[in-house]
Protein backbone atom coordinates (compact mmCIF):
# COMPACT_ATOMS: atom_id res chain seq x y z
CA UNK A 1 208.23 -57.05 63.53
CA UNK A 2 208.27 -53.26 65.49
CA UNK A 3 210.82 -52.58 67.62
CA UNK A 4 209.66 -49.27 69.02
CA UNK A 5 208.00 -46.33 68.61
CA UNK A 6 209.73 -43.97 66.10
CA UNK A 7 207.56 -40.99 66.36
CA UNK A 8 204.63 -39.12 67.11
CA UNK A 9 202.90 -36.22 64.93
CA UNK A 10 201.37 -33.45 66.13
CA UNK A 11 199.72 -30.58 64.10
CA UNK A 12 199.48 -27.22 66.14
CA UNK A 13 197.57 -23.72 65.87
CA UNK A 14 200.40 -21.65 66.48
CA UNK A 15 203.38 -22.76 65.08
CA UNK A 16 206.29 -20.53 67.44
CA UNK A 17 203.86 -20.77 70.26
CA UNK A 18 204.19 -24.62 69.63
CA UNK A 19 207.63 -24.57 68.72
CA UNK A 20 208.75 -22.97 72.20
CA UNK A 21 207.12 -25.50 74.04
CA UNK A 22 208.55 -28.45 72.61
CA UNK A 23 211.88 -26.97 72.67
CA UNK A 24 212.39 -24.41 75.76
CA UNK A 25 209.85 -25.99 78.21
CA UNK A 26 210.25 -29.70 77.35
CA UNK A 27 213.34 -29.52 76.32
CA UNK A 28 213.52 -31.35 73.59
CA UNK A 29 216.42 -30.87 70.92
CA UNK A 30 215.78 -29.98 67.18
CA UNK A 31 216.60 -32.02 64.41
CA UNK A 32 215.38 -30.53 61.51
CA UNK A 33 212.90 -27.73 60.77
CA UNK A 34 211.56 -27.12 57.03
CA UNK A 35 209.39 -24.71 55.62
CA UNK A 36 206.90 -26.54 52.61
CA UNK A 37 205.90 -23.47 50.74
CA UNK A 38 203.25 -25.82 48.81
CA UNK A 39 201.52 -26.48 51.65
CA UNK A 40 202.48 -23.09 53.80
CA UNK A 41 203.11 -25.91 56.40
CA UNK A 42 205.88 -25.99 58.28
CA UNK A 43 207.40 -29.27 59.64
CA UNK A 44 209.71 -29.55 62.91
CA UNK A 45 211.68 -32.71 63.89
CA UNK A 46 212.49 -32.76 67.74
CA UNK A 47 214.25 -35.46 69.09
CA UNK A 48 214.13 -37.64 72.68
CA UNK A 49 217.06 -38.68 74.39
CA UNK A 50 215.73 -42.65 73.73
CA UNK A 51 215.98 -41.80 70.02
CA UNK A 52 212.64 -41.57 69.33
CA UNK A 53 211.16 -38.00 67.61
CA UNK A 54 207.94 -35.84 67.79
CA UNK A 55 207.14 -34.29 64.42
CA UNK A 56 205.47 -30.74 64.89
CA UNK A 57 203.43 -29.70 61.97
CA UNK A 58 201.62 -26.37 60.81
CA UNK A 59 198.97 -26.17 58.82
CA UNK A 60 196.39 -23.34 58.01
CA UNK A 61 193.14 -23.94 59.36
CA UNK A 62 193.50 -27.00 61.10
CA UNK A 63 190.43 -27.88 62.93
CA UNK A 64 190.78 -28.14 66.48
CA UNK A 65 190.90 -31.74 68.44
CA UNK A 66 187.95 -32.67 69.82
CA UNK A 67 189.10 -33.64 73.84
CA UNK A 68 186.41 -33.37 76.15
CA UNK A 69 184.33 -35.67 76.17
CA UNK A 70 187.36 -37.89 74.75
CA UNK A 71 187.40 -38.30 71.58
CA UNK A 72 188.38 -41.85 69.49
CA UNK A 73 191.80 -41.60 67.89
CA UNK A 74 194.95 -40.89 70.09
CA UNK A 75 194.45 -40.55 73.40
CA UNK A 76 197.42 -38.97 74.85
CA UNK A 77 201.19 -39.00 74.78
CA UNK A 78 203.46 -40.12 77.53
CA UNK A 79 206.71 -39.29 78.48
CA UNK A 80 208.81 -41.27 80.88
CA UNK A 81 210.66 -39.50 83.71
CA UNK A 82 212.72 -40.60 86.73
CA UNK A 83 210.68 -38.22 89.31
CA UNK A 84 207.25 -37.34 88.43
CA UNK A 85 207.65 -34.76 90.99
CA UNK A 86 210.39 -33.15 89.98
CA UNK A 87 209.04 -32.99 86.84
CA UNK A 88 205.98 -31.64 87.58
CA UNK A 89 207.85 -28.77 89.54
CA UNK A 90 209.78 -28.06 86.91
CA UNK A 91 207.08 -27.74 84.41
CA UNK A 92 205.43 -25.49 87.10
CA UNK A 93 207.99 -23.22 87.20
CA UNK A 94 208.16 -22.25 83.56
CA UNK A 95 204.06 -21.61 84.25
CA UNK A 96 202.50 -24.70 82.97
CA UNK A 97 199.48 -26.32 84.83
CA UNK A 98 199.95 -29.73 86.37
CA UNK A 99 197.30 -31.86 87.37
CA UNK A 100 197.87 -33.67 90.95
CA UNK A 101 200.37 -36.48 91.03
CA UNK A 102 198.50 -39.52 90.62
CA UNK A 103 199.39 -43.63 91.44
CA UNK A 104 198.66 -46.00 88.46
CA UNK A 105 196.37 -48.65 90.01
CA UNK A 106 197.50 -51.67 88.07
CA UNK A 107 201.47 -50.84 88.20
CA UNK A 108 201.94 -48.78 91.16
CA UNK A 109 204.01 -45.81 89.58
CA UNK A 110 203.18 -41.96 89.86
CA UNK A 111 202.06 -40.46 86.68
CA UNK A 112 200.37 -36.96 85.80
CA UNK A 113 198.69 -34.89 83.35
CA UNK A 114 199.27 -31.49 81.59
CA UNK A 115 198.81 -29.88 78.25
CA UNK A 116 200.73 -28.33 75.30
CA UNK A 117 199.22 -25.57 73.59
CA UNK A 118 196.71 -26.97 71.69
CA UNK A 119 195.33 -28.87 74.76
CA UNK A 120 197.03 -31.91 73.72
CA UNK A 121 197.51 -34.24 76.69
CA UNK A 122 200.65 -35.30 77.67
CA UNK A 123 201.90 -37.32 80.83
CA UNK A 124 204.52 -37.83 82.93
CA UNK A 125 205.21 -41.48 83.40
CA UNK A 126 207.79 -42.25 86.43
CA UNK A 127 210.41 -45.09 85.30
């Protein structure tokens, strides 16, 4: 019945800060952005190269996520890569903290760790 992952939502504090990330550090190309005035929310639809989208929402007073210790719900979102490396000196470069490349015990690929803006994890997973 699924046949993949079509996207992920996000809601953010700060929706340029937010918005820059997505788009000028990760890259990622934007399908639509809308303004709801109802809900002074806006909603931004960024696309990945497999086809599959994050959707970046607004809204005022959003609680923050609880992280540490985890918290249930989502745990974090991956993103694969063919070099976790070279990813992870590119996203150094434009100033964002990396953890340490790390080996996934059970497959054997390199995967690491950093954050967007809201402290939402995100990994790099190498192909």
């Amino acid at each position: 019945m699924l046949l993949r992952i079509h996207h992920a939502a996000i809601i953010c504090a700060d929706y340029e800060r937010s918005r820059r990330f997505y788009t000028e550090v990760l890259g990622l190309r934007v399908i639509a952005e809308t303004y709801r005035e109802a809900r002074r929310s806006y909603k931004l639809d960024l696309a990945l190269p497999d086809g599959a989208q994050i959707e970046l929402f607004s809204f005022p007073d959003a609680p923050p996520r609880p992280s540490y210790p985890e918290a249930q719900g989502l745990r974090h979102l991956a993103f694969e890569v063919d070099d976790v490396e070279q990813g992870k000196r590119d996203l150094e470069a434009k100033g964002i903290v990396v953890e340490p490349v790390r080996v996934d015990e059970l497959t054997g690929r390199r995967f690491t760790f950093f954050a967007d803006p809201d402290g939402l994890p995100l990994e790099l997973y190498e192909r």
